[in-house]
Protein backbone atom coordinates (compact mmCIF):
# COMPACT_ATOMS: atom_id res chain seq x y z
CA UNK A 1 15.41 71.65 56.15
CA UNK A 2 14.25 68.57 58.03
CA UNK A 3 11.77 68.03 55.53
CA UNK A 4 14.11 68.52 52.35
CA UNK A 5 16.47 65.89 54.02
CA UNK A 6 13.41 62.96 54.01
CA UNK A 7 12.49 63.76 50.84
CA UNK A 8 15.67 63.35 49.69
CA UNK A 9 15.93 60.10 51.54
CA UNK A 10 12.79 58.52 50.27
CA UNK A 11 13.53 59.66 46.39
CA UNK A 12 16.94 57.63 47.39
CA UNK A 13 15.32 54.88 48.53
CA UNK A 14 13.13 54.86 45.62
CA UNK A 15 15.83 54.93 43.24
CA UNK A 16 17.41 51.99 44.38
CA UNK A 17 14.33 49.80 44.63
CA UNK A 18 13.29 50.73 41.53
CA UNK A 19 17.45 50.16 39.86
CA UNK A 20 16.88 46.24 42.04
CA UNK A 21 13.87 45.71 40.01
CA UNK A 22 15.36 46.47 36.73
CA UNK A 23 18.39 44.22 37.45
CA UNK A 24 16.06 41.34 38.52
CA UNK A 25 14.15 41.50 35.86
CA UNK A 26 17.03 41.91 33.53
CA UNK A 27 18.31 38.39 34.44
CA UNK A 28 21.70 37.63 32.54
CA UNK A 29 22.30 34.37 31.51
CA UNK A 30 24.84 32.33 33.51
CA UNK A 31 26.66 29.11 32.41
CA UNK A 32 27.29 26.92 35.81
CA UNK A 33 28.82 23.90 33.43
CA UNK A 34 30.32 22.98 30.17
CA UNK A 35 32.12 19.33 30.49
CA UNK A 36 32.50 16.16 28.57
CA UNK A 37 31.68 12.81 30.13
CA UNK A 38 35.68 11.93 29.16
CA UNK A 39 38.57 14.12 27.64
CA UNK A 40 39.95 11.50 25.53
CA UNK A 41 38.31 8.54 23.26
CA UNK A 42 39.08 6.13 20.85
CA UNK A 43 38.53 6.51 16.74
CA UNK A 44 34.54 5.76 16.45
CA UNK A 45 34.04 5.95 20.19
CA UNK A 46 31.08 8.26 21.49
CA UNK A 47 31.17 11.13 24.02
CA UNK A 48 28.79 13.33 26.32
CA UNK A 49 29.28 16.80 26.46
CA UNK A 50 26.34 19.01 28.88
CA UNK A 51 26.15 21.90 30.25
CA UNK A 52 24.15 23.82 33.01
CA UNK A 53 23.06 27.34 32.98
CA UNK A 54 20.31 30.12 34.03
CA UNK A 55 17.96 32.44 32.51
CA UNK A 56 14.90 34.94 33.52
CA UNK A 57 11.81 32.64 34.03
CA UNK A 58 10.77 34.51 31.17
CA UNK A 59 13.48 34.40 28.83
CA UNK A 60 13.19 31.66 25.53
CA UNK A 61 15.88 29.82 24.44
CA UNK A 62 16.80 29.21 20.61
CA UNK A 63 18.79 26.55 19.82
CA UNK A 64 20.52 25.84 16.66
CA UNK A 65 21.40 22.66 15.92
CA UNK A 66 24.65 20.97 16.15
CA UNK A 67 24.74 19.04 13.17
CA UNK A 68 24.20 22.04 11.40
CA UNK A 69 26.59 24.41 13.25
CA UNK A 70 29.27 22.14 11.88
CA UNK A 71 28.58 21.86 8.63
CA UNK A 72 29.61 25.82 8.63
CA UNK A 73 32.38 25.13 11.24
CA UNK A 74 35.99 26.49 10.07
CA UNK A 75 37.73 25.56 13.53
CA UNK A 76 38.77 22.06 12.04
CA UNK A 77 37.15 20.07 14.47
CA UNK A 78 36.15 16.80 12.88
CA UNK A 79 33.69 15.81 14.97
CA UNK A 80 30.15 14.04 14.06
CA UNK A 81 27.14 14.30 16.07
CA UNK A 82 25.16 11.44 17.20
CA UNK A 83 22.07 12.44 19.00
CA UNK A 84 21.65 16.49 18.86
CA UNK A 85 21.80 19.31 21.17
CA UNK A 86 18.41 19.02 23.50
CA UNK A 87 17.37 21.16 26.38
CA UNK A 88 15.66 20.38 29.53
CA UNK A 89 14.64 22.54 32.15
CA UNK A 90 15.86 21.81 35.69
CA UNK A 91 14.26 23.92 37.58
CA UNK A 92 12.90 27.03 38.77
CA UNK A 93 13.62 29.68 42.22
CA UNK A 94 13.01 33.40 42.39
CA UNK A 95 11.97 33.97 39.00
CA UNK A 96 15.35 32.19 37.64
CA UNK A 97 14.86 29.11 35.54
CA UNK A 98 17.68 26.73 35.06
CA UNK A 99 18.05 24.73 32.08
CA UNK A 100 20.33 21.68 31.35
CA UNK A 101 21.49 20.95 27.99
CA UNK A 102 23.24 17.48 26.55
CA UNK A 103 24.69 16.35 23.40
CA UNK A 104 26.31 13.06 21.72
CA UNK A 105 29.22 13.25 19.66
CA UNK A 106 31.81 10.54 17.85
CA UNK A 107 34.80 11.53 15.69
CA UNK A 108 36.38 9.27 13.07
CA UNK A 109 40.20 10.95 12.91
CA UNK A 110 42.70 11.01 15.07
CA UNK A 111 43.70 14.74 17.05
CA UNK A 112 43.10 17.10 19.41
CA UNK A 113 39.79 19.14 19.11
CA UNK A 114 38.51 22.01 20.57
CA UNK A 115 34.52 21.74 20.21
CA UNK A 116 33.28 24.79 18.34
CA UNK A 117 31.22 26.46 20.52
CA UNK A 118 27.17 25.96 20.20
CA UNK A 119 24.14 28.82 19.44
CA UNK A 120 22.49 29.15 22.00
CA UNK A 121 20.47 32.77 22.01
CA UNK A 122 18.05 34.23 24.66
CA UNK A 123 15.10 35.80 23.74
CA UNK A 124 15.70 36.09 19.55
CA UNK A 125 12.23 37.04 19.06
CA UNK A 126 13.26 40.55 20.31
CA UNK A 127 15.76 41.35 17.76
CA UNK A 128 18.34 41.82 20.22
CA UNK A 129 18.90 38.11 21.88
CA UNK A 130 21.67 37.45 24.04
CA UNK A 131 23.84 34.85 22.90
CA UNK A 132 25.23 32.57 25.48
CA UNK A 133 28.64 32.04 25.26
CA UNK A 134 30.28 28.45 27.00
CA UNK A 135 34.06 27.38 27.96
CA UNK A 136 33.99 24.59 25.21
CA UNK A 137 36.67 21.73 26.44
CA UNK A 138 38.75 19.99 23.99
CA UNK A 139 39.16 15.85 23.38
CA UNK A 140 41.56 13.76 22.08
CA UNK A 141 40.60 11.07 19.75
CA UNK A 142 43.29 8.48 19.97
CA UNK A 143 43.93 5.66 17.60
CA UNK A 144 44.76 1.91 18.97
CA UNK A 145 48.74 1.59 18.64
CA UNK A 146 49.85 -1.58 16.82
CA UNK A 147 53.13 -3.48 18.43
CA UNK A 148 55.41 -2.79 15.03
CA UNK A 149 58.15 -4.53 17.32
CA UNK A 150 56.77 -7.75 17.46
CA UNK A 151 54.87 -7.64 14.38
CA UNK A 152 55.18 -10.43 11.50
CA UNK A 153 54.08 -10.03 8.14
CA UNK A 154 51.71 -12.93 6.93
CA UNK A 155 51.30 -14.29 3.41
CA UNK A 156 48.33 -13.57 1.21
CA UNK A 157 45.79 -16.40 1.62
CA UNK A 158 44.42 -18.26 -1.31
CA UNK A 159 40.66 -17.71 -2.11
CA UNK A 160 38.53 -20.49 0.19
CA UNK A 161 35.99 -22.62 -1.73
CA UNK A 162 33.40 -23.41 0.15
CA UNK A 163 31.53 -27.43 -0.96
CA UNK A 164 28.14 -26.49 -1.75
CA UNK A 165 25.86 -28.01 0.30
CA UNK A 166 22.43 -29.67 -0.37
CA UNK A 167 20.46 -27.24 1.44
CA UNK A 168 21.87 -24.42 -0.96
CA UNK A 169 20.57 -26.93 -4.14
CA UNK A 170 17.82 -28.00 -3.17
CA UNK A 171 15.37 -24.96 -3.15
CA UNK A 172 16.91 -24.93 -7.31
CA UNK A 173 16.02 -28.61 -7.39
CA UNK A 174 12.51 -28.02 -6.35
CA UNK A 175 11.79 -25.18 -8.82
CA UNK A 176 13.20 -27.55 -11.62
CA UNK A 177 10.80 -30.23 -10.63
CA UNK A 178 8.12 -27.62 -10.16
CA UNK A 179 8.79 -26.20 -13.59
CA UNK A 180 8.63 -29.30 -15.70
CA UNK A 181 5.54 -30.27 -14.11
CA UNK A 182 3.59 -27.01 -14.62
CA UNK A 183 4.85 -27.65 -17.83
CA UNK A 184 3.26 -31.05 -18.45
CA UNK A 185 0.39 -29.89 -16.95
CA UNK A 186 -0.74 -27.91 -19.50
CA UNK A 187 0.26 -30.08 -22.39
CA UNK A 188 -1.44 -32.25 -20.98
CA UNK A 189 -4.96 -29.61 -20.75
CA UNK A 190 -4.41 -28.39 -24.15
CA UNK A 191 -4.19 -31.45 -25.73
CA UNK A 192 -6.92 -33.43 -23.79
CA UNK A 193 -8.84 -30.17 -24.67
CA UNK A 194 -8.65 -30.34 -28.33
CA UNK A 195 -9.42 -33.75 -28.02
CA UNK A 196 -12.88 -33.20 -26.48
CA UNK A 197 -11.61 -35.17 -22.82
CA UNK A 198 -11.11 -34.09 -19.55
CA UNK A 199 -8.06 -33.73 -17.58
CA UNK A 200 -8.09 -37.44 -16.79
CA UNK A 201 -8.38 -38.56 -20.60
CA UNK A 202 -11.81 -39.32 -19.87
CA UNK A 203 -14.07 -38.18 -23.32
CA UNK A 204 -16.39 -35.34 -22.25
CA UNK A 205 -20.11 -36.43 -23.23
CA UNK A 206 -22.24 -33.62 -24.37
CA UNK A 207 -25.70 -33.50 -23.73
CA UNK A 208 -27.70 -33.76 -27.20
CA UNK A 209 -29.01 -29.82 -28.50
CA UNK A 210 -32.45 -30.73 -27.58
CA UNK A 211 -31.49 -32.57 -23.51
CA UNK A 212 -29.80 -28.93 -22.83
CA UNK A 213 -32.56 -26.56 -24.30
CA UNK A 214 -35.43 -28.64 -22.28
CA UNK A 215 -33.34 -28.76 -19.17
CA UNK A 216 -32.93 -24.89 -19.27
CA UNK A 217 -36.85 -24.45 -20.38
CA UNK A 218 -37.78 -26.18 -17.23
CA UNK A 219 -34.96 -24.01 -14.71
CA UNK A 220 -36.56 -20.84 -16.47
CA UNK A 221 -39.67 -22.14 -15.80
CA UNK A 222 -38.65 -22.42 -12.05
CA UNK A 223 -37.72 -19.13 -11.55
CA UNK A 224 -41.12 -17.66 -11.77
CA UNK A 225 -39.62 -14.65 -13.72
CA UNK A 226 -43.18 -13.21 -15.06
CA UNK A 227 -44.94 -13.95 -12.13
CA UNK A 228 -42.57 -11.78 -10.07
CA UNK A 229 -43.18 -8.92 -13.14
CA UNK A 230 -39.33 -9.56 -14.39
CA UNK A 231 -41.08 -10.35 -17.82
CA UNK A 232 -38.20 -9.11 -20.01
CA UNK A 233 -35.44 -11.37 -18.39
CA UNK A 234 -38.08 -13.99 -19.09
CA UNK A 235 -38.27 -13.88 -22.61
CA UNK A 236 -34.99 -13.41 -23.16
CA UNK A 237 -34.34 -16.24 -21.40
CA UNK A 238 -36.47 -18.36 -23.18
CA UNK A 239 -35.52 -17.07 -26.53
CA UNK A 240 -31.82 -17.44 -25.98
CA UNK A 241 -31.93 -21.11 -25.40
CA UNK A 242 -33.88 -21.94 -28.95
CA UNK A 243 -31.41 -19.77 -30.00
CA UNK A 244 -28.52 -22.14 -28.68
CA UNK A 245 -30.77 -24.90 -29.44
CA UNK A 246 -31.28 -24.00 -32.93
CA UNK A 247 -28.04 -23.44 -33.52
CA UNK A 248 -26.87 -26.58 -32.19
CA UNK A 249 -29.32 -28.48 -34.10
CA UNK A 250 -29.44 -26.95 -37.61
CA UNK A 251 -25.94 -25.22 -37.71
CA UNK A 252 -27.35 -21.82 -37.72
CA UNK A 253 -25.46 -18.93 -35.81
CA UNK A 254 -28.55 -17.99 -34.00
CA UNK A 255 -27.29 -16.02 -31.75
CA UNK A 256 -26.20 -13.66 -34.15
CA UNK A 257 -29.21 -13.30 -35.96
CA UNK A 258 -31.73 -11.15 -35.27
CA UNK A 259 -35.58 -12.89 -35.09
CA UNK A 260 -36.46 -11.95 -38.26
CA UNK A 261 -33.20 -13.77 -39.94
CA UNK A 262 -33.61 -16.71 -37.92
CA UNK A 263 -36.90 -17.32 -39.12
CA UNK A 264 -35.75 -16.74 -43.01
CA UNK A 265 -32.86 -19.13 -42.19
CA UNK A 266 -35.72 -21.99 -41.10
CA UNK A 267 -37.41 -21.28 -44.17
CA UNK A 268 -35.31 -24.23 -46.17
CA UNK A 269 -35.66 -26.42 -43.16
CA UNK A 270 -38.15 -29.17 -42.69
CA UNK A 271 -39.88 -27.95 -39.54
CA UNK A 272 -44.06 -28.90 -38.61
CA UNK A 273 -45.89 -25.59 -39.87
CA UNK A 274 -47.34 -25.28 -36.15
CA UNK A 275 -44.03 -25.49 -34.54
CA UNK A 276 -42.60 -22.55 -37.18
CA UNK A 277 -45.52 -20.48 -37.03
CA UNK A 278 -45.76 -20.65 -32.80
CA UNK A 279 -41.88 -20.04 -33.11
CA UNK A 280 -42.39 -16.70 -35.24
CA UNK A 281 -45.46 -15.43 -33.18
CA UNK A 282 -43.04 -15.93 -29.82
CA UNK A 283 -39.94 -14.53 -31.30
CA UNK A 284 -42.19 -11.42 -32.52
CA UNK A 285 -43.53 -10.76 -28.71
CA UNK A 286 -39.89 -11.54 -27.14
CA UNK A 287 -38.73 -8.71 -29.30
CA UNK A 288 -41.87 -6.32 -28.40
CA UNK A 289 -41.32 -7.00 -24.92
CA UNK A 290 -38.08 -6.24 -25.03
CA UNK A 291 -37.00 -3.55 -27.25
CA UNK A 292 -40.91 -2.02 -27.39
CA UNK A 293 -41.88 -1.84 -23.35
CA UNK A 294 -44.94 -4.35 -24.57
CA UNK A 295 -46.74 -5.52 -21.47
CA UNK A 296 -47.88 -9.24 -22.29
CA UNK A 297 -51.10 -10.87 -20.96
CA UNK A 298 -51.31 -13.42 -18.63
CA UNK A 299 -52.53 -15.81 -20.85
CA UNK A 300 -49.37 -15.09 -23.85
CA UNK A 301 -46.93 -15.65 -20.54
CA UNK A 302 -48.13 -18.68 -19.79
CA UNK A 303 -47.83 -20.17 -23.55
CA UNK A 304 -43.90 -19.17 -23.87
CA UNK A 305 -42.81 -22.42 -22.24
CA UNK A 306 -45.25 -24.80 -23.76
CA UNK A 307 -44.85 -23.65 -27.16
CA UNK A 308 -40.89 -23.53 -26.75
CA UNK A 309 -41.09 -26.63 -25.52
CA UNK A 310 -43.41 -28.36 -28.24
CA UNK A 311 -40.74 -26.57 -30.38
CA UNK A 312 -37.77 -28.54 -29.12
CA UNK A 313 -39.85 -31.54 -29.47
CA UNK A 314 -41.51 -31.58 -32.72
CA UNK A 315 -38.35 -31.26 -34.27
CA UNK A 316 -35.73 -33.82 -32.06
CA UNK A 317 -38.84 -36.35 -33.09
CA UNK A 318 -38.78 -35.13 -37.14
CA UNK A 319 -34.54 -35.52 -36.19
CA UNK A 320 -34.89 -39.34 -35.07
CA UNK A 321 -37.16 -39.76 -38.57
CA UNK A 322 -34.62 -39.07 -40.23
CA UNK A 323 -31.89 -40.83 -38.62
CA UNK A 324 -34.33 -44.08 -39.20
CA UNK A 325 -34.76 -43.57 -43.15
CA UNK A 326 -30.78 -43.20 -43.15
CA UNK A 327 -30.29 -46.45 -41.74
């Protein structure tokens, strides 16, 4: 019997540890504190309201926001939130945490609001969240009360006209000035252009055809081209400027000839047979080095230049000839 009666005691004593358990860990949620920083305001004036409350150290907390819980809102509290709904946890005993939670709001019209109440749920994830349910105060929003007693009507002013003043016409002053100068500035290019001067009105002296083709000759000749195996820009170098120079001596669009059709173009022209022949053997090698992949020999290299060269020569001298039979 003795023996019955312990049992019986320790299956007790089991029962109620093990109920303690399942209530602590069961934690409820508790609100401590739903207030506003003031219960009244002024149209446009801002407002705190926070709160305090507890859940399991466990638990999550959802929280829907404010802004959005009043768009859906049917209580007909006109209220507008300024900086949402945010938690922050202040602190946690004994397996119970205890969260804070603070809002901004404002309201625009005049009344007496009760604030609809926020969502706050426990645990959601579970399918079966608690939802937390606060004391939500009301505030006034008050408008400022005009004196009608002592109140005078006032006339309609007239419109005020401002004097302009000169730093609101000069910046349109400037661009004027700045305008009609850009503009004479390029009359003044274009015409001085057509007239073969400079932007000063000074006439722009050209070099004679046969100053510019020797002066490029001897920069090509420089520049080591075929020496540093670049044989290809070389000749076309070289053959480009008796283009140019051809061109600007006999009035022949070289440069959109092939050599062939140069040479044929010559053919009426008074030119030393040396100088035409040398011309045709280096046009014919310019155009196998460069369309063909022909590899010249040292010795044809070093002949481009000289034979250019006696080129330009032989026929600026037969030019001066013939500007002395003119006269």
């Amino acid at each position: 019997m003795e023996r019955i009666r312990r049992v019986s005691c320790l299956v007790a004593i089991l029962l109620f540890v093990c109920a303690m358990s399942g209530a602590a860990s069961a934690q409820e949620p508790v609100v401590k504190e739903s207030s506003l920083s003031k219960d009244s305001i002024l149209i446009g004036d801002q407002i705190l309201w926070s709160t305090v409350f507890s859940v399991a150290e466990n638990d999550s907390v959802y929280v829907m926001p404010y802004s959005a819980l009043l768009q859906s809102d049917t209580t007909g509290a006109k209220v507008e939130v300024v900086a949402d709904l945010k938690i922050d946890t202040l602190s946690i005993k004994k397996g119970v945490k205890e969260l804070g939670a603070k809002m901004l709001i404002t309201s625009f019209d005049s009344g007496c609001y009760k604030l609809p109440m926020p969502l706050v749920v426990v645990n959601p994830q579970n399918g079966a969240g608690d939802t937390i349910s606060f004391e939500m105060p009301f505030v006034a929003v008050n408008t400022i009360q005009v004196d009608t007693a002592g109140f005078v009507p006032m006339d309609i002013k007239g419109q005020i006209n401002y004097p302009i003043t000169f730093k609101e016409v000069i910046p349109w002053v400037l661009l004027g000035i700045g305008i009609i100068l850009l503009a004479y500035l390029l009359y003044r290019y274009v015409k001085y252009r057509r007239e073969n001067r400079d932007f000063f009105g000074r006439p722009i002296v050209q070099d004679p055809p046969h100053i510019v083709a020797l002066r490029e000759l001897d920069k090509i000749h420089s520049q080591k081209l075929w020496q540093n195996g670049k044989e290809k820009q070389f000749y076309t170098g070289v053959t480009d400027t008796l283009r140019e120079y051809i061109e600007g001596r006999y009035g022949v669009s070289a440069m959109e000839k092939t050599s062939s059709e140069i040479m044929e173009s010559l053919a009426d022209v008074e030119i030393e047979e040396k100088p035409r022949k040398e011309l045709d053997e280096l046009f014919k090698v310019a155009d196998l080095v460069k369309f063909a992949k022909y590899v010249p020999s040292v010795g044809e290299n070093e002949e481009v230049i000289p034979v250019a060269v006696r080129f330009v020569n032989s026929t600026y001298m037969k030019e001066l000839e013939e500007e002395k039979e003119a006269k």
